[in-house]
N, C-alpha and C. Protein backbone atom coordinates (compact mmCIF):
# COMPACT_ATOMS: atom_id res chain seq x y z
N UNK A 1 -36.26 19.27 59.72
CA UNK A 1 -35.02 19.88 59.36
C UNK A 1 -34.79 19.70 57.87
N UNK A 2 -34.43 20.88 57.18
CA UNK A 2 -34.53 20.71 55.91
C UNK A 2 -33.32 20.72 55.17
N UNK A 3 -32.87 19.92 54.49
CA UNK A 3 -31.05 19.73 53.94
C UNK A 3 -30.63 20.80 53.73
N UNK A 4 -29.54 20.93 53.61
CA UNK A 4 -29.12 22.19 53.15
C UNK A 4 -28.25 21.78 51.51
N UNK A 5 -29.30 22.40 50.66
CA UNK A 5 -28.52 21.73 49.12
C UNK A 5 -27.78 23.19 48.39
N UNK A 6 -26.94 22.90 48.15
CA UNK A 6 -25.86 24.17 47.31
C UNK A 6 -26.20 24.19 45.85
N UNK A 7 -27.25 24.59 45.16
CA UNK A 7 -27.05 24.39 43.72
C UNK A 7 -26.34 24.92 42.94
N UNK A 8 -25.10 25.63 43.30
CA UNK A 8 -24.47 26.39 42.74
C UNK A 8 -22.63 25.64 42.66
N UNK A 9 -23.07 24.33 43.54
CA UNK A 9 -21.71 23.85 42.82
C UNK A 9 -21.44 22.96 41.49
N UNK A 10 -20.29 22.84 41.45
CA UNK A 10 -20.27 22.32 40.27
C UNK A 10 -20.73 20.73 39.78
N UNK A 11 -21.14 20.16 38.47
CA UNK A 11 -21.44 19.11 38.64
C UNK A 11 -19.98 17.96 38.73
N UNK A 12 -20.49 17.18 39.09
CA UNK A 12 -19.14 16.55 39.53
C UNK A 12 -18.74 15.41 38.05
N UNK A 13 -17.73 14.83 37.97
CA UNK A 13 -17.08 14.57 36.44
C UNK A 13 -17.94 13.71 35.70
N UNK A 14 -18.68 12.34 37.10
CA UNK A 14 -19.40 11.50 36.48
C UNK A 14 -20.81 12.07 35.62
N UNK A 15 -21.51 13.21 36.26
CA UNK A 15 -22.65 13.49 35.79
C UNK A 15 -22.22 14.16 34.65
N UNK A 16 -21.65 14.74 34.10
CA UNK A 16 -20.63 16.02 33.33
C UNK A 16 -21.29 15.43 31.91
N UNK A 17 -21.70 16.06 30.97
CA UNK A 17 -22.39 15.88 29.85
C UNK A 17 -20.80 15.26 28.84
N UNK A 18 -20.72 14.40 28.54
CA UNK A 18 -19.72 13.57 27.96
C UNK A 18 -19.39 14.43 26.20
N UNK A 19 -18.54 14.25 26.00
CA UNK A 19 -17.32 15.70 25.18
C UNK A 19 -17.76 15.37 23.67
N UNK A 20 -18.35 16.35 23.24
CA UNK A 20 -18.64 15.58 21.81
C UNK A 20 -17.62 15.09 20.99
N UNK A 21 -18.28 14.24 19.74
CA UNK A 21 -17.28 13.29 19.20
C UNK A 21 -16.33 14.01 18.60
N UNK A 22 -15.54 13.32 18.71
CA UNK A 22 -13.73 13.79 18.42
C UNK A 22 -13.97 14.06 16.52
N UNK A 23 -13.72 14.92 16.08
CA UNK A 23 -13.92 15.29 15.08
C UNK A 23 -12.92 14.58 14.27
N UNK A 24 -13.10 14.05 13.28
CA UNK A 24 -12.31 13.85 12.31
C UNK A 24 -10.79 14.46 11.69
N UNK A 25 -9.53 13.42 11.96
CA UNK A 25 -8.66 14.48 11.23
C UNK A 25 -8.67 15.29 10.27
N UNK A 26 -8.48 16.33 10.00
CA UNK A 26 -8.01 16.75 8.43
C UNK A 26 -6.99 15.65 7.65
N UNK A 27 -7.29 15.71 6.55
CA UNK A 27 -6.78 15.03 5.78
C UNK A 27 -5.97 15.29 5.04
N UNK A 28 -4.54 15.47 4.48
CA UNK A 28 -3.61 16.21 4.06
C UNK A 28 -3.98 16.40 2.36
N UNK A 29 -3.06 17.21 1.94
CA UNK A 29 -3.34 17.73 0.80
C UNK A 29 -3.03 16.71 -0.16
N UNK A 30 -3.78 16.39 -1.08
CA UNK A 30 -3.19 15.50 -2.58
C UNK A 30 -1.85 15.53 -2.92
N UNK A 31 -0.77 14.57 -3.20
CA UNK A 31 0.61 15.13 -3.69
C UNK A 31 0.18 15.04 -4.75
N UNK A 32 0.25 15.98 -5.90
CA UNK A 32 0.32 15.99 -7.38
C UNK A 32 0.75 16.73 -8.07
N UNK A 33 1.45 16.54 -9.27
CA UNK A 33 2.94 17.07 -9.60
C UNK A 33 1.94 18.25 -10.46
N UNK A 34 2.80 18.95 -11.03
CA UNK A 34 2.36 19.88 -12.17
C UNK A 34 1.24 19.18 -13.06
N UNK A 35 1.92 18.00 -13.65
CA UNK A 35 1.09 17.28 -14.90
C UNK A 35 -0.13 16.73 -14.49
N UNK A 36 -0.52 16.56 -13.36
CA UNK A 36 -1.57 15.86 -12.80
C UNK A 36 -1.53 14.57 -12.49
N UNK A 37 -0.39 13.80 -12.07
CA UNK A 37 0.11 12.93 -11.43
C UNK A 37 0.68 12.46 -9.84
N UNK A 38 0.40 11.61 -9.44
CA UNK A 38 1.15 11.45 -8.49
C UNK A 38 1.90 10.30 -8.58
N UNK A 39 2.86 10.37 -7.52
CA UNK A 39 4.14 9.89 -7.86
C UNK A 39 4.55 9.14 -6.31
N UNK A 40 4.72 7.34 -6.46
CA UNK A 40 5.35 6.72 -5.36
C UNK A 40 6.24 5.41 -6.26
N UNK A 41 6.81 5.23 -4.90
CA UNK A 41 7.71 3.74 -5.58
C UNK A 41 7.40 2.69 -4.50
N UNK A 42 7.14 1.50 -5.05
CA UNK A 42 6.94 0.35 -4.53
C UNK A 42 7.90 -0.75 -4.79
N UNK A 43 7.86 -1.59 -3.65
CA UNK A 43 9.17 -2.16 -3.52
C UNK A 43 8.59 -3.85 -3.01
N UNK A 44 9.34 -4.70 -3.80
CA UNK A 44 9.05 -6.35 -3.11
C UNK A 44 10.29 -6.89 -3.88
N UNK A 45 10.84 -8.11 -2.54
CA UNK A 45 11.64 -8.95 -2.62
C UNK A 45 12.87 -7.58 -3.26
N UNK A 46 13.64 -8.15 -4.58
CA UNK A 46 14.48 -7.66 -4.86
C UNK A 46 13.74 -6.19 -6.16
N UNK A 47 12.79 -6.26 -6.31
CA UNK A 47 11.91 -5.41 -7.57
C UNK A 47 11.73 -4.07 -6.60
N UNK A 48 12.07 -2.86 -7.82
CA UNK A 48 11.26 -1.59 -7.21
C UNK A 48 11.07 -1.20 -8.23
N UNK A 49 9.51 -0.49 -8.14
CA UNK A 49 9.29 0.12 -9.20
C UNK A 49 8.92 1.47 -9.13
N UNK A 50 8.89 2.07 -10.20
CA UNK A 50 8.57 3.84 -9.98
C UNK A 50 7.30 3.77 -10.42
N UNK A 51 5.51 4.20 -10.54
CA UNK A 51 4.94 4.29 -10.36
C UNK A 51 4.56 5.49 -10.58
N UNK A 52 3.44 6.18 -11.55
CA UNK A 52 2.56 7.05 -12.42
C UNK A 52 1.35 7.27 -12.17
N UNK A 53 0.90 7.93 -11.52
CA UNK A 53 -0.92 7.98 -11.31
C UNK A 53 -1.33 8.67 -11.87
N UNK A 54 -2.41 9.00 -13.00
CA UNK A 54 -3.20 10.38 -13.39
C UNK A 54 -4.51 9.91 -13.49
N UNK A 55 -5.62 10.62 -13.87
CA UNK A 55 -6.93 10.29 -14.26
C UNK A 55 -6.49 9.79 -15.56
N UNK A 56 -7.61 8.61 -15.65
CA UNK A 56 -7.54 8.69 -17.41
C UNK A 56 -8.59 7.26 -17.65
N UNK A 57 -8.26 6.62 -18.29
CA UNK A 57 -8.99 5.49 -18.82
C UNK A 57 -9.14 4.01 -18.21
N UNK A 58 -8.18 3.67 -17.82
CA UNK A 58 -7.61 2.51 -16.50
C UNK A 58 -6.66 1.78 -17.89
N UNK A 59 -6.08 2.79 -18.83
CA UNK A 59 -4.73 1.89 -18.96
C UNK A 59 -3.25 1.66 -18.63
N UNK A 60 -2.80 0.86 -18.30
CA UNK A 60 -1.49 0.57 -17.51
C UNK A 60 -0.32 -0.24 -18.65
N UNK A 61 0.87 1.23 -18.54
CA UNK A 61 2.36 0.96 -18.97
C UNK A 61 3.15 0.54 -18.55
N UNK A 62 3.88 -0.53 -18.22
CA UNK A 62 4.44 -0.85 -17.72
C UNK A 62 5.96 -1.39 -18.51
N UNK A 63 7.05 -0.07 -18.37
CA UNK A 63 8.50 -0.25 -18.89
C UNK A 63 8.33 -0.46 -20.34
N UNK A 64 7.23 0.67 -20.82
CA UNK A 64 6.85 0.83 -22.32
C UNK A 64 5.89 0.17 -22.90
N UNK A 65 5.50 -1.16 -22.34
CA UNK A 65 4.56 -1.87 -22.57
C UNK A 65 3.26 -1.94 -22.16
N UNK A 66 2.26 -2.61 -22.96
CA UNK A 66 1.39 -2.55 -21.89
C UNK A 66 0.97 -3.78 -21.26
N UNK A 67 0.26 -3.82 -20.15
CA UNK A 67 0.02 -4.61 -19.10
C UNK A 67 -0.17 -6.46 -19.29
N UNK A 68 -0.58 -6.52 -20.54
CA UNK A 68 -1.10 -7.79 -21.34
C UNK A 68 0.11 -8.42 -21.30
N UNK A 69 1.18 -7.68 -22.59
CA UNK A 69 2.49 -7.81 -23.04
C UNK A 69 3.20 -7.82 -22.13
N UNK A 70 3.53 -7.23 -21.07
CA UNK A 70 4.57 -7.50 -20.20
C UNK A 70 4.42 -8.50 -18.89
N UNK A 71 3.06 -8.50 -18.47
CA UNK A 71 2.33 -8.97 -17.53
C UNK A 71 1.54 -10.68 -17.99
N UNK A 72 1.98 -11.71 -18.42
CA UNK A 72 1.59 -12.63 -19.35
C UNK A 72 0.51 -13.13 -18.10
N UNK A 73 1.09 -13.61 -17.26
CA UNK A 73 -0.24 -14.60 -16.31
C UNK A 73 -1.40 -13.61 -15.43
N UNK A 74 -2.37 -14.33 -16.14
CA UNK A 74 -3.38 -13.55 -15.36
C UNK A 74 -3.30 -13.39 -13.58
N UNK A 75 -2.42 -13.96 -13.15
CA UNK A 75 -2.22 -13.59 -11.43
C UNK A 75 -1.56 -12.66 -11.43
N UNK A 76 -0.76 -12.05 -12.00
CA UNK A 76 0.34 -11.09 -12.16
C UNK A 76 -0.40 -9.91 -12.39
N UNK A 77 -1.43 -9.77 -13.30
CA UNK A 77 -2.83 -9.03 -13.41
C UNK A 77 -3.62 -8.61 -12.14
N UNK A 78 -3.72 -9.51 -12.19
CA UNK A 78 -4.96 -9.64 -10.88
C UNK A 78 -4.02 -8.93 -9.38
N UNK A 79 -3.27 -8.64 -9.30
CA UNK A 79 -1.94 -8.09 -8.15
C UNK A 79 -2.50 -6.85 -8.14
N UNK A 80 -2.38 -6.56 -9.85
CA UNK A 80 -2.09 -4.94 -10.31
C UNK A 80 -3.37 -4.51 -9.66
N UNK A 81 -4.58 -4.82 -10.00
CA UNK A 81 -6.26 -4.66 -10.40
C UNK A 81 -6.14 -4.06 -8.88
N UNK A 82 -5.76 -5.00 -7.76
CA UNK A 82 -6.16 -5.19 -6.21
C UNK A 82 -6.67 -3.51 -5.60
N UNK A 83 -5.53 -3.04 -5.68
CA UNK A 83 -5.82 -1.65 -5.05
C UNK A 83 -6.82 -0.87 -5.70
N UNK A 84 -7.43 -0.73 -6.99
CA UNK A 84 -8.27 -0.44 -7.73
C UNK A 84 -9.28 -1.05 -7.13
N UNK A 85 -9.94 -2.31 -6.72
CA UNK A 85 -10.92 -2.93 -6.91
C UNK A 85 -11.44 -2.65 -5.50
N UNK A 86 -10.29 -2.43 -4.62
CA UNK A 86 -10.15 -2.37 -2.91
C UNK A 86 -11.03 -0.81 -2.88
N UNK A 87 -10.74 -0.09 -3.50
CA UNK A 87 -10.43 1.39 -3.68
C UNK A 87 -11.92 1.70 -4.36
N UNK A 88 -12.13 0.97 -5.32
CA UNK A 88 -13.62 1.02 -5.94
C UNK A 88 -13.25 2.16 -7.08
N UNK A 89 -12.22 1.97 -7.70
CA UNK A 89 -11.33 3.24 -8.43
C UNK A 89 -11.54 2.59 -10.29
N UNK A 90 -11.68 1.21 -10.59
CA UNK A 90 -11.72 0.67 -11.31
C UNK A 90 -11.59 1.43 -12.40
N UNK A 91 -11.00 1.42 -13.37
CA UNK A 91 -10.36 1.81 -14.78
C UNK A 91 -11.19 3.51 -14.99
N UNK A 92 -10.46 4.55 -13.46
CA UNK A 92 -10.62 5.54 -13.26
C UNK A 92 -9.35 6.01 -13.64
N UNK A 93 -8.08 5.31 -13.57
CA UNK A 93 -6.68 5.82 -13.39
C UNK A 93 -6.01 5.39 -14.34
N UNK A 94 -4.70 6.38 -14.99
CA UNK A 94 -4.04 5.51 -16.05
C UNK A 94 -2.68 5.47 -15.46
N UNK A 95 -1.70 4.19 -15.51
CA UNK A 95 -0.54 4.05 -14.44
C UNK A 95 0.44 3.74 -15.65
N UNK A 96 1.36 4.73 -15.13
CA UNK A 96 2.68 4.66 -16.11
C UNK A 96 3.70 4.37 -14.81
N UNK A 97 4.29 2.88 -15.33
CA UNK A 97 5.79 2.84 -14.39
C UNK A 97 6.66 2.10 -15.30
N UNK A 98 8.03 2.27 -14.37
CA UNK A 98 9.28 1.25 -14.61
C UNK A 98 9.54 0.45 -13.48
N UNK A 99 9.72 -0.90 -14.07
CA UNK A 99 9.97 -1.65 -12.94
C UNK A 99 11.55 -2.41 -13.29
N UNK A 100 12.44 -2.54 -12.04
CA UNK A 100 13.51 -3.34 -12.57
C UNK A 100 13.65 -4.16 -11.21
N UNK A 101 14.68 -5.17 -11.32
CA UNK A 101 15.07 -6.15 -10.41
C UNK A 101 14.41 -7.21 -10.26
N UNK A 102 14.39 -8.07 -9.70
CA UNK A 102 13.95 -9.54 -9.27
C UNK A 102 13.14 -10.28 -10.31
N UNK A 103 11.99 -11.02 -10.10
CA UNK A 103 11.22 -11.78 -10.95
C UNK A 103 10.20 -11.19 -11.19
N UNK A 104 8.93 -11.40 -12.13
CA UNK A 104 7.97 -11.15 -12.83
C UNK A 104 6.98 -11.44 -11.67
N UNK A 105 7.08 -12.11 -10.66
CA UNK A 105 6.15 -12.17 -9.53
C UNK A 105 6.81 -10.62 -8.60
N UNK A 106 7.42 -10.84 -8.26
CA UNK A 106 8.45 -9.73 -7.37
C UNK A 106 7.59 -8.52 -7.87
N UNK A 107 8.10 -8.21 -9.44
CA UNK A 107 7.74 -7.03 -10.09
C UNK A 107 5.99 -6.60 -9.76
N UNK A 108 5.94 -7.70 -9.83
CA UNK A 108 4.21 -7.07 -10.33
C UNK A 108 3.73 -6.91 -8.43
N UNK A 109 4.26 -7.52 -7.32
CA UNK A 109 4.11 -7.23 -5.97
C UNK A 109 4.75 -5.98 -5.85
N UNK A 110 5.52 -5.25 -6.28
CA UNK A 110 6.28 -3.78 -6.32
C UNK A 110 5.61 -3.03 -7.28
N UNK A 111 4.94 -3.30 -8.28
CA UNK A 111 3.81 -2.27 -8.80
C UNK A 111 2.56 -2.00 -8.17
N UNK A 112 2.23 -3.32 -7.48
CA UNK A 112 1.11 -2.98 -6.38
C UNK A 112 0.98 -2.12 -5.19
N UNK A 113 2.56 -2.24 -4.71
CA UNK A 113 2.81 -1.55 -3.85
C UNK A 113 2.85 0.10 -4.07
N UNK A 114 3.38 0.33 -5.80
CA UNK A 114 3.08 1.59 -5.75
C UNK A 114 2.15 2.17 -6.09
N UNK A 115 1.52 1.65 -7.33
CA UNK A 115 -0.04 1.84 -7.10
C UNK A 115 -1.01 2.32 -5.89
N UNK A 116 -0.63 1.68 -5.00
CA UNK A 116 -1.36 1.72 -3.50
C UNK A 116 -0.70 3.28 -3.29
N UNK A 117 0.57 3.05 -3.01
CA UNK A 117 1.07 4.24 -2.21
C UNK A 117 0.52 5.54 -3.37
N UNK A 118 0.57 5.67 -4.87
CA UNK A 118 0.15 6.80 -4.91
C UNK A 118 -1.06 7.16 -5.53
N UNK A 119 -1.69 6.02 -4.86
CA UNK A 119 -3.41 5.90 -5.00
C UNK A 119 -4.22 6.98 -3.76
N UNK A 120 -3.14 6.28 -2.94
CA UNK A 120 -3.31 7.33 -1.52
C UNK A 120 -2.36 8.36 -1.47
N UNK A 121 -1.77 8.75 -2.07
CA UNK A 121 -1.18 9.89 -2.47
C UNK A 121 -2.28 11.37 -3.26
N UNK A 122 -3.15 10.21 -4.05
CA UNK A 122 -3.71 11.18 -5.03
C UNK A 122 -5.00 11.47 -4.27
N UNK A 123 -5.78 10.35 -3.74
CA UNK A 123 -6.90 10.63 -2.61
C UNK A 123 -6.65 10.10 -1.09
N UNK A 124 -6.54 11.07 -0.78
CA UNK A 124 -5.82 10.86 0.96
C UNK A 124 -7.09 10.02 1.48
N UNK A 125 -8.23 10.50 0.71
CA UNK A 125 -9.33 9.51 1.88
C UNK A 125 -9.14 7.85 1.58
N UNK A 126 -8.65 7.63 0.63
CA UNK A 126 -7.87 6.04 0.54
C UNK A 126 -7.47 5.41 1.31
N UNK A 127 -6.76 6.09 1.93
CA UNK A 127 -5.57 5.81 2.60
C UNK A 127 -5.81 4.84 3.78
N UNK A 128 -6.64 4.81 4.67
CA UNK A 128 -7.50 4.37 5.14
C UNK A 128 -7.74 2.87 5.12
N UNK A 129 -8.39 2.93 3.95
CA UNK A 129 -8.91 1.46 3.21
C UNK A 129 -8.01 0.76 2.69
N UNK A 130 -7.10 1.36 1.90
CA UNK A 130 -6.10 0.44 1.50
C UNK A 130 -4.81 0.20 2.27
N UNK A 131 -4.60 0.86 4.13
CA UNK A 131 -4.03 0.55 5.03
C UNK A 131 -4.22 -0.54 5.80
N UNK A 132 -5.60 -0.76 5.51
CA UNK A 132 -6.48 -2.01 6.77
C UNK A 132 -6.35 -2.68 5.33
N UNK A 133 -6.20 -2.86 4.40
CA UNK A 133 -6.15 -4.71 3.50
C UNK A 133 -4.71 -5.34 3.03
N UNK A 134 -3.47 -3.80 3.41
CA UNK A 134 -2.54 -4.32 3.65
C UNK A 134 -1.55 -4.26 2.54
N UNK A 135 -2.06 -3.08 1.71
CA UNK A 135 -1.51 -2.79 0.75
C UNK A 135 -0.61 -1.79 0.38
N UNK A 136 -0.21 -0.84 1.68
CA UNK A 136 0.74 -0.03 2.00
C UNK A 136 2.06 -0.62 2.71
N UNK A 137 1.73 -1.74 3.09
CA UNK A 137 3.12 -2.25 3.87
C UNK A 137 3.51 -3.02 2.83
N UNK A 138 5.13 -2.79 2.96
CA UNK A 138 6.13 -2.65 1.97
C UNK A 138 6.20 -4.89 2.43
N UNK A 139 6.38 -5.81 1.73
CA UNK A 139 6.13 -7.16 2.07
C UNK A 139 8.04 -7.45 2.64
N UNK A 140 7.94 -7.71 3.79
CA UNK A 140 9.66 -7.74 4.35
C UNK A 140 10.30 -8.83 3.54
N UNK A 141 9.67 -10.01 3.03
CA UNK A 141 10.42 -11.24 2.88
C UNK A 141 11.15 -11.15 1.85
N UNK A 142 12.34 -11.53 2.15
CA UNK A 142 13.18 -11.66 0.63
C UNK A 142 14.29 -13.01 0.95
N UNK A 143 15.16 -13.39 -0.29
CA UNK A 143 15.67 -14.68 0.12
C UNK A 143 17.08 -14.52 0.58
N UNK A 144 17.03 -15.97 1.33
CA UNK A 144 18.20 -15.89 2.66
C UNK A 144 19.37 -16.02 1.44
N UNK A 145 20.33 -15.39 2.36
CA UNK A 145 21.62 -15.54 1.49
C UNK A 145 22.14 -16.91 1.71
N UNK A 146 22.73 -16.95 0.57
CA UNK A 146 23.90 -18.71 0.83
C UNK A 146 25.07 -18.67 1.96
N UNK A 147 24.85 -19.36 2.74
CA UNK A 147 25.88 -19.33 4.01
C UNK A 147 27.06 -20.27 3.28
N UNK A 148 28.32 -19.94 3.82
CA UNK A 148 29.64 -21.08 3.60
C UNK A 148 29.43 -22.03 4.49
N UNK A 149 30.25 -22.99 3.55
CA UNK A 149 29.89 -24.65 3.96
C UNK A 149 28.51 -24.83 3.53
N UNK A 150 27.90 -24.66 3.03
CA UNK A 150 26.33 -25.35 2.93
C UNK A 150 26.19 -25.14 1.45
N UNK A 151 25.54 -25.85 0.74
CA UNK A 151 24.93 -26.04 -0.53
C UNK A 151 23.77 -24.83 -1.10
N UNK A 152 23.20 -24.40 -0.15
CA UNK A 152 22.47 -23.57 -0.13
C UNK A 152 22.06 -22.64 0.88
N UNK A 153 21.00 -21.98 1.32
CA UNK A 153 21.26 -21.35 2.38
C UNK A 153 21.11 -21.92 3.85
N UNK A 154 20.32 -23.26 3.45
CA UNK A 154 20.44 -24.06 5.17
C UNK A 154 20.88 -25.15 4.51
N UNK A 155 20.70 -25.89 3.27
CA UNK A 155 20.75 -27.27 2.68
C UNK A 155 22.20 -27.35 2.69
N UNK A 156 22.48 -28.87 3.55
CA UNK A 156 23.89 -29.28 3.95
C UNK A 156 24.28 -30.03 2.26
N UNK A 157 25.64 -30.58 2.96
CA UNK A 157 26.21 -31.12 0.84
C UNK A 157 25.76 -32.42 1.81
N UNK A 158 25.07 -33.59 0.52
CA UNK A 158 25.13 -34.79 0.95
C UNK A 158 26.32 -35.67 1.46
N UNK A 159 25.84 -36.29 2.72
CA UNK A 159 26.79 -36.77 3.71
C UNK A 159 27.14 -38.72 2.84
N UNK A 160 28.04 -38.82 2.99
CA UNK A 160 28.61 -39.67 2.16
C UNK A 160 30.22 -40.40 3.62
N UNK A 161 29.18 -41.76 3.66
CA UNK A 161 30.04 -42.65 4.56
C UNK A 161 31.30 -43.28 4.12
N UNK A 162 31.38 -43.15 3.18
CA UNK A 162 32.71 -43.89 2.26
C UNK A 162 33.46 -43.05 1.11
């Protein structure tokens, strides 16, 4: 007795030739202004800064100055460099910003931040790389306010028995 086989049905899901690879998003268009810039603001602690991207030499203005002069400790430097070095962009870009508010650490963590953002602004395929090292998220921490009754924002006034 000889089976009776149907070759005409369908194959069933497991055998089913598996869906080729998911193609890659498109990648959105460059934001860049008329002048050949792009344009983000970055923000830490109490500092935001406005932020300048164009091609050019890798020199950086910062509130008229440049980076040496306004930027004295080489860690404050080394902040700026990050997204560049992450990016493999190295003194491809010339960055014009203003920065105001908080401290000279603050500041230069809010130029990084915009740097980043319109690093990936200017090449979307960035975006990517400098998402996974953490240089697009805006840093939440900033300082606690002074509560009443307390000396500071948790520090009690010294307790005094007499």
């Amino acid at each position: 007795m000889v089976a009776d086989t149907d070759t005409t049905a369908p194959e069933s899901e497991a055998t089913a030739a598996p869906p080729a690879a998911a193609e890659p998003a498109e990648l959105p268009e460059p934001r860049i202004d008329a002048l050949g810039r792009a344009y983000a603001t970055g923000k830490r602690k109490n500092a935001i800064a406005r932020v300048w991207l164009k091609r050019g030499a890798g020199r950086v203005i910062v509130n008229g100055r440049d980076i040496e002069e306004y930027f004295t400790r080489g860690t404050w430097r080394l902040i700026l460099g990050q997204p560049f070095q992450i990016a493999d962009r190295i003194e491809q870009y010339d960055v014009f910003c203003t920065v105001k508010g908080g401290g000279l650490s603050g500041q230069a963590g809010a130029v990084r931040h915009g740097v980043s953002k319109a690093l990936a602004a200017y090449e979307p395929a960035l975006r990517r790389t400098l998402k996974s090292h953490g240089f697009l998220t805006r840093d939440p921490r900033v300082v606690e306010r002074k509560k009443y009754g307390k000396r500071k924002a948790r520090r009690s006034f010294q307790f005094s028995k007499r």
